[in-house]
N, C-alpha and C. Protein backbone atom coordinates (compact mmCIF):
# COMPACT_ATOMS: atom_id res chain seq x y z
N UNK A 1 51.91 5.56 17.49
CA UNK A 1 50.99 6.45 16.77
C UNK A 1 50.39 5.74 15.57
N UNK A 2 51.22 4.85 15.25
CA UNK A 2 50.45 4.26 13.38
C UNK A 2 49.87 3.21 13.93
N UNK A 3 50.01 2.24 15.24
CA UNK A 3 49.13 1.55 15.33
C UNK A 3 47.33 2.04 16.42
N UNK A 4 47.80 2.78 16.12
CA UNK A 4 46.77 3.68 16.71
C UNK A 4 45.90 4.05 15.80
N UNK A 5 46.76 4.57 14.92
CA UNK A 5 45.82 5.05 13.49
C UNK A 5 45.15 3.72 12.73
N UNK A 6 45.70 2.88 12.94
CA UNK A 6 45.35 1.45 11.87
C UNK A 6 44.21 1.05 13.13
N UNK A 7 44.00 1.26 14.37
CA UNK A 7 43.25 0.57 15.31
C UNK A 7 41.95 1.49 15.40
N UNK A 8 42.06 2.84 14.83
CA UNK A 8 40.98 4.15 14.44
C UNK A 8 40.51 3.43 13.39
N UNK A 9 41.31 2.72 11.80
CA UNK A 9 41.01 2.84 11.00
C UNK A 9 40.03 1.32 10.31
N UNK A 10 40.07 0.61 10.94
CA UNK A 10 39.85 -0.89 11.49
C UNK A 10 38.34 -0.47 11.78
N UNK A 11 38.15 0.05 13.05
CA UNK A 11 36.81 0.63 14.13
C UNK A 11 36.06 1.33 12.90
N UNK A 12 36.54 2.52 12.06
CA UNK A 12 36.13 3.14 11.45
C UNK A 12 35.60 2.16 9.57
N UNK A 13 35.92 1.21 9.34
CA UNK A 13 35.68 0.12 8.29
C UNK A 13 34.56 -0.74 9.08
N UNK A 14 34.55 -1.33 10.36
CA UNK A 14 33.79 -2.18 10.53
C UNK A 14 32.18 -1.20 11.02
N UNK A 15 32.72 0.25 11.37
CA UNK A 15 31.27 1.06 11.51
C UNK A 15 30.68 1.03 9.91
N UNK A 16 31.59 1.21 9.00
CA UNK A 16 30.97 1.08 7.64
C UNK A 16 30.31 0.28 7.46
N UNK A 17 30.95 -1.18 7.55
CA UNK A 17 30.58 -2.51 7.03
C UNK A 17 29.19 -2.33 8.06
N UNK A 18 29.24 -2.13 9.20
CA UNK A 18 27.90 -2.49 10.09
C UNK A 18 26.84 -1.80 9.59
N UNK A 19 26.78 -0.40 8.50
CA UNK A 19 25.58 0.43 7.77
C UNK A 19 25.69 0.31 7.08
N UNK A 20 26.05 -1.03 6.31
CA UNK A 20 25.64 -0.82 4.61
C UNK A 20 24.94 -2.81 5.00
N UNK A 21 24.89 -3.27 5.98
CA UNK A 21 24.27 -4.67 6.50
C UNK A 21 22.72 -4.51 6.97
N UNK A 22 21.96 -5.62 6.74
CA UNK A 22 20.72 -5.34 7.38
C UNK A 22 21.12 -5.84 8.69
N UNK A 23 20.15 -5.31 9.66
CA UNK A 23 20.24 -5.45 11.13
C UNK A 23 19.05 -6.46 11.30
N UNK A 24 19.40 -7.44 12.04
CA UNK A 24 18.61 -8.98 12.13
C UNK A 24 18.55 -9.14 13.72
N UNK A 25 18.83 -8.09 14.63
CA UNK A 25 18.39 -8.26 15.91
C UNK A 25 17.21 -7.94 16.38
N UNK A 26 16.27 -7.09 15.58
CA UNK A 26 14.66 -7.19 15.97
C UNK A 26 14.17 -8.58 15.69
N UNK A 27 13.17 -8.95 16.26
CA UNK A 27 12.14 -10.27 15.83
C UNK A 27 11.35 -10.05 15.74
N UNK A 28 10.78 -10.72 15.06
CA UNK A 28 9.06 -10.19 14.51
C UNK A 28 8.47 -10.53 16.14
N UNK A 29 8.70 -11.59 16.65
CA UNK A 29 7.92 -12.09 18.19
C UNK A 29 7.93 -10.94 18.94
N UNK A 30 8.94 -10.08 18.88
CA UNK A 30 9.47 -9.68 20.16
C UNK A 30 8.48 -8.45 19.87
N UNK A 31 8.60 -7.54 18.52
CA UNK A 31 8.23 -6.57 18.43
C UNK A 31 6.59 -6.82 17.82
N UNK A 32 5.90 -7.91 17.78
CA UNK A 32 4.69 -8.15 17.68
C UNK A 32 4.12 -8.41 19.43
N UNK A 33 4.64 -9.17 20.25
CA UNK A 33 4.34 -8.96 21.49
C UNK A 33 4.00 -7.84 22.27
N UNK A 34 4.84 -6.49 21.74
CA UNK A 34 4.84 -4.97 22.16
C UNK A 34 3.31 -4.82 21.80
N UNK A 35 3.36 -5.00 20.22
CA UNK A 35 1.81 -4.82 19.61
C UNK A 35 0.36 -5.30 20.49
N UNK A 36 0.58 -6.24 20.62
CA UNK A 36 -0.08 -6.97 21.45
C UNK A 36 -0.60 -6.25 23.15
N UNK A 37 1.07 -6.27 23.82
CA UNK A 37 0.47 -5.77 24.92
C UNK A 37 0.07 -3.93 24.56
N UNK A 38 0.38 -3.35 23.89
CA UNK A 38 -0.71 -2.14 23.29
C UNK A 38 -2.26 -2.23 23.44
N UNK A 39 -2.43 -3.22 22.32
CA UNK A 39 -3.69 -3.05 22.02
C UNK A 39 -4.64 -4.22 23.66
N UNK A 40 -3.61 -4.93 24.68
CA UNK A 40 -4.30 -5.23 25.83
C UNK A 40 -4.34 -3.82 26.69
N UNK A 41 -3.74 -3.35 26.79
CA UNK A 41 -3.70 -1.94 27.28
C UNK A 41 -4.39 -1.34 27.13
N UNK A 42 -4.67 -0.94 25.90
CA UNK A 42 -6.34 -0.11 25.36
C UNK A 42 -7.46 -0.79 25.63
N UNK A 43 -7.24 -2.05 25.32
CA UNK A 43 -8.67 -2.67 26.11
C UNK A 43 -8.88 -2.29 27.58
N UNK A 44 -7.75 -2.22 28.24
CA UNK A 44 -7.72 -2.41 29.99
C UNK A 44 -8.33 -0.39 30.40
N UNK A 45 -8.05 0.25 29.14
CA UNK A 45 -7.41 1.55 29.97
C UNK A 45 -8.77 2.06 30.48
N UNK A 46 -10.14 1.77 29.73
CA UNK A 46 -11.63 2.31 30.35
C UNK A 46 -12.02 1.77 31.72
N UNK A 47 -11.57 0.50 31.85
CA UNK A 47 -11.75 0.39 33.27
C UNK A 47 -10.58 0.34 34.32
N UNK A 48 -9.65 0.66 33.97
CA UNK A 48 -8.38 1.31 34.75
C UNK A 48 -8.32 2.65 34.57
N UNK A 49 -8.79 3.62 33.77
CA UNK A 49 -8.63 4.98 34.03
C UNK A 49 -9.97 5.44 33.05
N UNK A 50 -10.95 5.80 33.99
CA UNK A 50 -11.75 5.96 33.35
C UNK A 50 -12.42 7.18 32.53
N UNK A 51 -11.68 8.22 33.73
CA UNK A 51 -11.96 9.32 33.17
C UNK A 51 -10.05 9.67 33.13
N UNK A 52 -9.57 9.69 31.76
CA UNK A 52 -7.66 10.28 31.83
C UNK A 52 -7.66 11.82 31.92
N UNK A 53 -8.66 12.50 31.67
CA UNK A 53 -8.40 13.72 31.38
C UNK A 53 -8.19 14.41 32.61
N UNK A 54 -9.02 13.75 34.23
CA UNK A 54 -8.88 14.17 35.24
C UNK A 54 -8.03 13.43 35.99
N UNK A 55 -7.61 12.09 35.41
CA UNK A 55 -6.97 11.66 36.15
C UNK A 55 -5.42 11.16 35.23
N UNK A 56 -4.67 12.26 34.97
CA UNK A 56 -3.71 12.49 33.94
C UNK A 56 -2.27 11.36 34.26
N UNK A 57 -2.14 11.46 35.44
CA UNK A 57 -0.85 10.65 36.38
C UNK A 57 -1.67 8.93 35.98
N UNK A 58 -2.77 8.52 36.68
CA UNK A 58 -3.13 7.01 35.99
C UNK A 58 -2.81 6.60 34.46
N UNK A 59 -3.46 8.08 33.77
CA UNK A 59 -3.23 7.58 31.98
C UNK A 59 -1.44 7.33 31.79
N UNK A 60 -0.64 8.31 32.17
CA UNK A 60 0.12 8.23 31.99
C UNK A 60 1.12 6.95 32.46
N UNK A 61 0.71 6.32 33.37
CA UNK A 61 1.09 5.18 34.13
C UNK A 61 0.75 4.18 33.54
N UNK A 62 -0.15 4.22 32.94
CA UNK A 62 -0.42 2.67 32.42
C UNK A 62 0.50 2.42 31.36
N UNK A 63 0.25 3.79 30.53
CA UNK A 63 1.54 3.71 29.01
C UNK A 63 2.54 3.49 28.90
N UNK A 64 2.87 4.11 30.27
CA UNK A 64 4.68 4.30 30.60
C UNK A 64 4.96 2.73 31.15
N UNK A 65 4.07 1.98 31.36
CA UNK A 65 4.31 0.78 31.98
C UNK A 65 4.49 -0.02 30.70
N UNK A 66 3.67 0.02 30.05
CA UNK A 66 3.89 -0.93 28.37
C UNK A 66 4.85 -0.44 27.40
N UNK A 67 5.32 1.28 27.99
CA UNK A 67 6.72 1.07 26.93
C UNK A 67 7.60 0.63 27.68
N UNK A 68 7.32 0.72 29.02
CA UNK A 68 9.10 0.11 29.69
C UNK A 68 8.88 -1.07 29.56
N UNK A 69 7.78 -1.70 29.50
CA UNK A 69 8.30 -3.53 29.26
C UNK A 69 8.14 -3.76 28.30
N UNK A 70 7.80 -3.17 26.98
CA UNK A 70 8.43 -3.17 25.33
C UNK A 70 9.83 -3.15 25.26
N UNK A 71 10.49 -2.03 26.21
CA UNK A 71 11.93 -1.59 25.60
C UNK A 71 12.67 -2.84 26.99
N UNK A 72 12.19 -2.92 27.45
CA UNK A 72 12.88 -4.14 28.47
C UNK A 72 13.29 -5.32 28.08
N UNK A 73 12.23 -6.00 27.19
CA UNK A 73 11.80 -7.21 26.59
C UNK A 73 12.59 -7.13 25.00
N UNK A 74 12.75 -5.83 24.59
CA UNK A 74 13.56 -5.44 23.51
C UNK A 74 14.97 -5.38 23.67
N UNK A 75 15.03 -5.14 24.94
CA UNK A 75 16.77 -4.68 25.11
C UNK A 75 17.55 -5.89 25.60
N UNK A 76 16.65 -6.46 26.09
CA UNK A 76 17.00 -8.19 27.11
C UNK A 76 17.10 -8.41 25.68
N UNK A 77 16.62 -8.77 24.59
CA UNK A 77 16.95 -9.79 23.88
C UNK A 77 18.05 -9.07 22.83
N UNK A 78 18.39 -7.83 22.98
CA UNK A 78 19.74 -7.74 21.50
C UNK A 78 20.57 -7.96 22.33
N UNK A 79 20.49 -7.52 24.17
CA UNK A 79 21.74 -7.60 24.90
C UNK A 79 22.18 -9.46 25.06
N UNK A 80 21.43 -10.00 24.66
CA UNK A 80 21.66 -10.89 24.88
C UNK A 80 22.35 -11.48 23.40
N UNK A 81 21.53 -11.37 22.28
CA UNK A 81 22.08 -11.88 20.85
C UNK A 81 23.47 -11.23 21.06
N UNK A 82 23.31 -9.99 21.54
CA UNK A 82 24.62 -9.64 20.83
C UNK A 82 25.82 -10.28 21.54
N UNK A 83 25.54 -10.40 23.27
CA UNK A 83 26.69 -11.26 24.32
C UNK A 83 26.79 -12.37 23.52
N UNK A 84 26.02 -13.30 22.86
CA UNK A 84 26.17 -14.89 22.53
C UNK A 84 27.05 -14.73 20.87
N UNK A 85 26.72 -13.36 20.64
CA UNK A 85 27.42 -13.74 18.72
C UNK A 85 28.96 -13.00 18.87
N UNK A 86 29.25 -14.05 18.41
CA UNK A 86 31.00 -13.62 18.43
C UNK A 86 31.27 -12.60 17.59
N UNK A 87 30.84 -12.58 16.59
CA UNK A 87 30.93 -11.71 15.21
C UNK A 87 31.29 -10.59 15.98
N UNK A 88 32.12 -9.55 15.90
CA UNK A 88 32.49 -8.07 16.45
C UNK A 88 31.41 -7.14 15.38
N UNK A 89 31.35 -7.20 13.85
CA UNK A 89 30.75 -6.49 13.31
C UNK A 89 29.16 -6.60 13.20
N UNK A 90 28.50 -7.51 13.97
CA UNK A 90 26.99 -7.77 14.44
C UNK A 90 27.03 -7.22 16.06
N UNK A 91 27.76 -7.28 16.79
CA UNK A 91 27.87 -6.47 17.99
C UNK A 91 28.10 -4.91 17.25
N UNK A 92 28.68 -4.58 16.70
CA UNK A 92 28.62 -3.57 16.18
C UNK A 92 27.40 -3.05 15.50
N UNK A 93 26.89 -4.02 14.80
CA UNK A 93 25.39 -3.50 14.44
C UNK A 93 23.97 -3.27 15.35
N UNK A 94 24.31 -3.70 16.23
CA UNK A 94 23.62 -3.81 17.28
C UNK A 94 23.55 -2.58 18.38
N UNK A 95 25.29 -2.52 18.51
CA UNK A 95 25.56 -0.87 18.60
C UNK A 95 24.70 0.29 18.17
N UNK A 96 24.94 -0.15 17.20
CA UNK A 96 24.62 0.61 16.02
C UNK A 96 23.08 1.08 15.35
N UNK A 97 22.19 0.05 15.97
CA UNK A 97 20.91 0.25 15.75
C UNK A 97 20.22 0.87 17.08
N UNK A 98 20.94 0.63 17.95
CA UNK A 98 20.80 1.21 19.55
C UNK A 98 20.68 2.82 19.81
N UNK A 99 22.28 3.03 19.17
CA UNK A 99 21.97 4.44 19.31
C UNK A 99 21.41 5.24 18.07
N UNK A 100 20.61 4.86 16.72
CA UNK A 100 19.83 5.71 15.74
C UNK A 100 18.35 5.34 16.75
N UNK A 101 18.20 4.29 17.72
CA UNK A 101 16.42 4.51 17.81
C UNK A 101 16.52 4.77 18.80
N UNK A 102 17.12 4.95 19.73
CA UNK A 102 17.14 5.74 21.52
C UNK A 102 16.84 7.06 21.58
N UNK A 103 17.59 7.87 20.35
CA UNK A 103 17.44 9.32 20.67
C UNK A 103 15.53 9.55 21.10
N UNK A 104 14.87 8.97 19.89
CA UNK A 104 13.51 8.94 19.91
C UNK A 104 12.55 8.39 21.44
N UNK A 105 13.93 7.44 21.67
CA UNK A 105 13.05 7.07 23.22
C UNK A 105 12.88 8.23 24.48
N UNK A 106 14.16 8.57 24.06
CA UNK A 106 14.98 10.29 25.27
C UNK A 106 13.81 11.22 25.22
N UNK A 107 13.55 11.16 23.94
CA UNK A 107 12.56 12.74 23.39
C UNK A 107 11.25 12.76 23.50
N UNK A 108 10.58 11.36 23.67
CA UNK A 108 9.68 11.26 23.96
C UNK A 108 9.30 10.89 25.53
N UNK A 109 10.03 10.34 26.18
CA UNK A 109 9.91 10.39 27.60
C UNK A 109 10.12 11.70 28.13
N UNK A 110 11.08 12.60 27.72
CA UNK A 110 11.14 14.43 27.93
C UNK A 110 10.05 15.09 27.75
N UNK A 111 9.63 14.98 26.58
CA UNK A 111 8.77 15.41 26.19
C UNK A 111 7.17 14.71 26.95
N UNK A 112 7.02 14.00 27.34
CA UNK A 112 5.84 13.62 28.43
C UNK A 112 5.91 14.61 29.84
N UNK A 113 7.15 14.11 30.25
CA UNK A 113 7.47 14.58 31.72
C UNK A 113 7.20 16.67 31.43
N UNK A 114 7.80 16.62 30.87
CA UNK A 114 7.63 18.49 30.09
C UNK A 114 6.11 18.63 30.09
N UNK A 115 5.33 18.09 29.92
CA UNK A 115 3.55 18.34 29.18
C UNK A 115 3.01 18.01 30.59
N UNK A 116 3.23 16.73 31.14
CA UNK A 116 2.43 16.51 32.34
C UNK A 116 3.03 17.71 33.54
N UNK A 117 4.01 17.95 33.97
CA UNK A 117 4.67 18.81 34.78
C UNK A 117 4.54 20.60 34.37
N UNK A 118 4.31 21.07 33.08
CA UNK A 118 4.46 22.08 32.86
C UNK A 118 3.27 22.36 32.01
N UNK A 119 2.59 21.46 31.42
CA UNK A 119 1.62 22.36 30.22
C UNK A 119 0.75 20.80 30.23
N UNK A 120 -0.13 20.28 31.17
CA UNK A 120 -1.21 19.19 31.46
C UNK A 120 -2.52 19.97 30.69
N UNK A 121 -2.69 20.91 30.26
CA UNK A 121 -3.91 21.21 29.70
C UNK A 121 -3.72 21.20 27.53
N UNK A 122 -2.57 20.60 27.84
CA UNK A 122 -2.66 19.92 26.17
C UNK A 122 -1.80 18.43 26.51
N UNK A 123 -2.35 18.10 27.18
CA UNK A 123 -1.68 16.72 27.31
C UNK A 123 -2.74 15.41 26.04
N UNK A 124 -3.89 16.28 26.05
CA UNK A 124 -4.34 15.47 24.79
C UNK A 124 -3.64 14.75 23.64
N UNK A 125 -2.56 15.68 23.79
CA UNK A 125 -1.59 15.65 22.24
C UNK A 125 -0.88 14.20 22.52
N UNK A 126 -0.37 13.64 23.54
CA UNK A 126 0.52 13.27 23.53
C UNK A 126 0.52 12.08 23.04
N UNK A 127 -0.63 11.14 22.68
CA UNK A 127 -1.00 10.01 21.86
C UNK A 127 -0.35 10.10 20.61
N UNK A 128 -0.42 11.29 19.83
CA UNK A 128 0.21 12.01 18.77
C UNK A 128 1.22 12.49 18.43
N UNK A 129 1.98 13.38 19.58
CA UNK A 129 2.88 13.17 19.31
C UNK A 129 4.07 11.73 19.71
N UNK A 130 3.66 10.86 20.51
CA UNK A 130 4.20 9.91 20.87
C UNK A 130 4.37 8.83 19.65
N UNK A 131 3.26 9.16 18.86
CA UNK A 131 3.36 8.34 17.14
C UNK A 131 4.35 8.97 16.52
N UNK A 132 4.39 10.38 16.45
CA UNK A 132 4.95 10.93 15.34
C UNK A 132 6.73 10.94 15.84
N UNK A 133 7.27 11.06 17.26
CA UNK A 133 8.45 10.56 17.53
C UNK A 133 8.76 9.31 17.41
N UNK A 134 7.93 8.33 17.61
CA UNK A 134 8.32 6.82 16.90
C UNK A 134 8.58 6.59 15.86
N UNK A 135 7.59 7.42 14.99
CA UNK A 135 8.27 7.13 13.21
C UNK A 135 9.21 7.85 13.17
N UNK A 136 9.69 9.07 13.64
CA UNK A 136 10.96 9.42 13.57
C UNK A 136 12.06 8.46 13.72
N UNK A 137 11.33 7.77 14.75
CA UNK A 137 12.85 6.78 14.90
C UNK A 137 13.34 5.71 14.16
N UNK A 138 12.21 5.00 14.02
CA UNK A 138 12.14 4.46 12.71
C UNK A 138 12.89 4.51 11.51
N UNK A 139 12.53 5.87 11.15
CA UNK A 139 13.44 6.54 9.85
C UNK A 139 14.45 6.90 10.17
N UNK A 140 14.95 6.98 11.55
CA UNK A 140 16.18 7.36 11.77
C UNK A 140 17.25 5.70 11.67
N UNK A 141 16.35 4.62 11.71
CA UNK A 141 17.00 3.27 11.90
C UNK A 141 16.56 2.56 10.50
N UNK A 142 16.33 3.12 9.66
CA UNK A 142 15.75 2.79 8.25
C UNK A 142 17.00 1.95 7.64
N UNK A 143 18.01 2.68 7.67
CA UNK A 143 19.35 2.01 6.84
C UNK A 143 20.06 0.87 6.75
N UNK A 144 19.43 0.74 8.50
CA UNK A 144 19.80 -1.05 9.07
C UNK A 144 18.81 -1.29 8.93
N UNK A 145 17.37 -1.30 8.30
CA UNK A 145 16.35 -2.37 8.62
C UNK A 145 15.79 -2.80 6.85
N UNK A 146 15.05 -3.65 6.59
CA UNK A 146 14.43 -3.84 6.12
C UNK A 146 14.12 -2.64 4.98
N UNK A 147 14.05 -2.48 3.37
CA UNK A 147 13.12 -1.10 3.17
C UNK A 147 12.17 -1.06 3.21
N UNK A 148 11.58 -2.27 3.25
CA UNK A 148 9.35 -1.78 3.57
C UNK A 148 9.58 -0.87 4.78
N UNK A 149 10.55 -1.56 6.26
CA UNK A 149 9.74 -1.05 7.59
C UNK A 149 10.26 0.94 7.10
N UNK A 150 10.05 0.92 6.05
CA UNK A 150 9.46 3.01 5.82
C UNK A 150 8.26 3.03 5.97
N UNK A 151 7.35 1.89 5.50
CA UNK A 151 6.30 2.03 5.51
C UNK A 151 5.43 2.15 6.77
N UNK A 152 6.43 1.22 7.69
CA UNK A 152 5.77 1.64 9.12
C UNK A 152 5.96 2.65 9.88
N UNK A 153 6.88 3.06 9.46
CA UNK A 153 7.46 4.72 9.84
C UNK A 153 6.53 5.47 9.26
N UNK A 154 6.17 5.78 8.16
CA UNK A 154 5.08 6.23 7.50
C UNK A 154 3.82 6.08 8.21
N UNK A 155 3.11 5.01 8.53
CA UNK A 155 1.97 4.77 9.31
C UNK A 155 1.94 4.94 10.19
N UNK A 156 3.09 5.44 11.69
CA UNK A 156 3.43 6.07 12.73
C UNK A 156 3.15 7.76 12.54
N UNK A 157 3.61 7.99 11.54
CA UNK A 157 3.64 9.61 11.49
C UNK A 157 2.29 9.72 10.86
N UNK A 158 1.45 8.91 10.20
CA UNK A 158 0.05 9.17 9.54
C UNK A 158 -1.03 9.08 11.01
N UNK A 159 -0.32 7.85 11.82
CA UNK A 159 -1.33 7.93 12.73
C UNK A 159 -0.85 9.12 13.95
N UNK A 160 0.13 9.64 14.19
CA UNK A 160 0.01 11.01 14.47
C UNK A 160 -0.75 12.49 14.39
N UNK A 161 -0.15 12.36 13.06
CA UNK A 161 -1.75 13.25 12.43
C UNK A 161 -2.81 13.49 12.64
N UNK A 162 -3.36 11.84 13.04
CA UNK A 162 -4.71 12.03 13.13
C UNK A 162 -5.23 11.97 14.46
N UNK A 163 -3.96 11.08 15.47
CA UNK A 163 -4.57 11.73 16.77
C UNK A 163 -4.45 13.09 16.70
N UNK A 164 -3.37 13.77 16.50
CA UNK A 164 -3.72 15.11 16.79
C UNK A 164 -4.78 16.24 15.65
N UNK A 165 -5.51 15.59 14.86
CA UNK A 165 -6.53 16.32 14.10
C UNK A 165 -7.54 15.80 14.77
N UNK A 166 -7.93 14.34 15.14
CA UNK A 166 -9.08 14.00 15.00
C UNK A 166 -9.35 13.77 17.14
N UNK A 167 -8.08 13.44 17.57
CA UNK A 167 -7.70 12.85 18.87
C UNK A 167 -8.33 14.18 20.28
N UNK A 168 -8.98 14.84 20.08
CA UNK A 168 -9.51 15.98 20.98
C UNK A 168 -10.65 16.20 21.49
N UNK A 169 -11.24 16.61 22.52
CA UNK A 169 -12.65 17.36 22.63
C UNK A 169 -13.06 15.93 23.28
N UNK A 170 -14.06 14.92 23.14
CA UNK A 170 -14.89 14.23 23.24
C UNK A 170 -13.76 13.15 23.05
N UNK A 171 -13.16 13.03 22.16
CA UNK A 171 -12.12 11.99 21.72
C UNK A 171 -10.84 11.70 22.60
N UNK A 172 -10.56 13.32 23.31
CA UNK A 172 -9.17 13.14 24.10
C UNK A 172 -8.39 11.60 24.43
N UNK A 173 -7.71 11.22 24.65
CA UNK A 173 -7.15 9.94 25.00
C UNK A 173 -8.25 8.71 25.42
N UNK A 174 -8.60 8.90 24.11
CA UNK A 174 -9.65 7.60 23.29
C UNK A 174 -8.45 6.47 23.53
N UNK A 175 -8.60 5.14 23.86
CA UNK A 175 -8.23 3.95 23.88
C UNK A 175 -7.23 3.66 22.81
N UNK A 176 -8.87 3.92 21.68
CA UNK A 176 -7.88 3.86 20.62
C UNK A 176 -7.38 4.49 19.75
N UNK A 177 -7.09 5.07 20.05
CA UNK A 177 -6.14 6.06 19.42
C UNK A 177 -4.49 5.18 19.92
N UNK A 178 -4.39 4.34 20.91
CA UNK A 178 -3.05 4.14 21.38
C UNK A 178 -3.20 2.31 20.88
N UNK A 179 -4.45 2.29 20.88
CA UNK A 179 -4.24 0.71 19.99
C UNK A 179 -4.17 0.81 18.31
N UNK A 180 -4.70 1.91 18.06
CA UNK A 180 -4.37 1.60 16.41
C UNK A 180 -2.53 2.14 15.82
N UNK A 181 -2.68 3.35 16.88
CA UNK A 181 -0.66 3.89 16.43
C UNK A 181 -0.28 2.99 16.78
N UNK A 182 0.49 2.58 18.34
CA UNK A 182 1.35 1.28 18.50
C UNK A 182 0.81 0.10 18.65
N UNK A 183 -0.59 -0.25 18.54
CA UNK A 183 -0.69 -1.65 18.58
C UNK A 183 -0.29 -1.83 17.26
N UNK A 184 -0.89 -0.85 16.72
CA UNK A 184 -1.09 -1.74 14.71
C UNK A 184 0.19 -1.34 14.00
N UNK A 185 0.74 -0.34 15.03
CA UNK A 185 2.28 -0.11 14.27
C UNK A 185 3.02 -1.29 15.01
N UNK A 186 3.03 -1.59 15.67
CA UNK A 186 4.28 -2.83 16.04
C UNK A 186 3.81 -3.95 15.62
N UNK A 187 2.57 -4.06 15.03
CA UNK A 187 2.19 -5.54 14.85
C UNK A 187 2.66 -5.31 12.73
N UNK A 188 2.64 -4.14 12.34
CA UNK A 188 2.83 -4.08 11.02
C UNK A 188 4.20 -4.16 11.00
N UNK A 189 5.57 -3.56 12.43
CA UNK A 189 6.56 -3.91 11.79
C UNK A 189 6.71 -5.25 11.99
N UNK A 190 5.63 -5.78 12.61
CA UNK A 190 6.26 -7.36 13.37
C UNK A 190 6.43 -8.09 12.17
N UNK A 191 5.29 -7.96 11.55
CA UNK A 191 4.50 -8.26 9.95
C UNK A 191 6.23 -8.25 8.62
N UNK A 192 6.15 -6.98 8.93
CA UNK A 192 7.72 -6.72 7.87
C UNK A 192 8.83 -7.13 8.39
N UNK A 193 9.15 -7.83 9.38
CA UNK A 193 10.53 -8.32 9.72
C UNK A 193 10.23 -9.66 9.49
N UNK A 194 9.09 -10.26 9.64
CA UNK A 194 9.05 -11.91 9.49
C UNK A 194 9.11 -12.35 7.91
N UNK A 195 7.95 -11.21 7.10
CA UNK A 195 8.10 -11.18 5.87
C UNK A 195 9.62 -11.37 4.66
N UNK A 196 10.14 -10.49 5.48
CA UNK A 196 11.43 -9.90 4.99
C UNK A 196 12.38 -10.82 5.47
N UNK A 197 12.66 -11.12 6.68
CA UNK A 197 13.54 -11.82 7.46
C UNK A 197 13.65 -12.76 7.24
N UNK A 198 12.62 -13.14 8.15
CA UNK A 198 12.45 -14.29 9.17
C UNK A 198 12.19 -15.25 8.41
N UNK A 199 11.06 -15.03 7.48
CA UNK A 199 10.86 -16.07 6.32
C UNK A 199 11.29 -16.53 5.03
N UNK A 200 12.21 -15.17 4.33
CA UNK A 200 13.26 -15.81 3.87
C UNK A 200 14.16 -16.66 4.41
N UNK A 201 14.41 -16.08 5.71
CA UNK A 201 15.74 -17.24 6.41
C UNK A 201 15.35 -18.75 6.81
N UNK A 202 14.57 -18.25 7.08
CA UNK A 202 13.65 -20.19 7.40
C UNK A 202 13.82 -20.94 6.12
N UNK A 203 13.59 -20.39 4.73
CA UNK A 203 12.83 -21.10 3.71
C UNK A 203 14.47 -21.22 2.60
């Protein structure tokens, strides 16, 4: 029983130690590449789906294709830092940054499948709200990251807003509306992890 408790209490110190550490498994490459294939996406989406409003299943296909090989290309590389680093309390952080930004991935893939399957005549929104659950997550992974990347959390939930104020009617799933939220949001956190990180650590 007491080494049980000391083997609770061990697990329960190194979850500490892993949230009061910055988390150094994003890369600016990895999560500027996302940016990137975004804003190729918005270029591609007028002559791959030309009209989305009638053709709701194409729009949705193209997007769903650039977040699964964002979070693919994201997950290949912590699963991998984290297999190669011995450290238990960086596997732990890694843990650890996994499950504060997933919930946001769950809720927003639900939340698509829910709109296209049950309520397709406000599917307009979903540019918008698909920003405004990303900065959620964001802020939900704030504690391990960087403190600027609030700011990109901030510019996720601003560009929410405005797809859904400005994102309708004539505008509906405008291009860009999905290159300025996640292209220019992943290229701004790409921006704050190299800043912060990457280039202190180099220098």
């Amino acid at each position: 029983m007491e080494l049980r408790e000391a083997l609770q209490q061990i697990s329960d110190i190194r979850q500490q130690m892993a949230r009061s550490e910055v988390f150094r498994g994003y890369r600016s490459l990895t999560v500027g590449f996302s940016g990137v294939l975004g804003l190729l996406a918005a270029g591609l989406q007028p002559l791959w789906v030309p009209s989305p409003a009638s053709d709701l299943e194409r729009y949705l296909a193209l997007w769903s294709i650039v977040a699964c090989l964002s979070v693919l290309i994201a997950g290949t590389e912590l699963y991998l830092r984290a297999k190669d680093n011995e450290s238990a309390l960086a596997r732990g952080m890694t843990r650890l940054a996994v499950e504060q930004f997933l919930p946001c991935l769950v809720v927003g893939a639900l939340l698509t499948v829910c709109i296209y399957r049950n309520a397709p005549s406000v599917a307009w929104m979903l540019p918008g709200l698909w920003s405004l659950v990303f900065g959620l997550g964001i802020f939900a992974s704030w504690r391990l990251l960087p403190p600027p990347v609030v700011w990109a959390g901030l510019y996720y939930v601003a560009c929410g807003c405005g797809c859904l104020r400005w994102g309708q009617g004539e505008y509906a799933f405008s291009p860009w509306q999905m290159a300025l939220a996640f292209g220019g949001g992943q290229l701004l956190c790409a921006a704050i992890l190299y800043w912060t990180l990457e280039r202190k650590h180099a220098s």
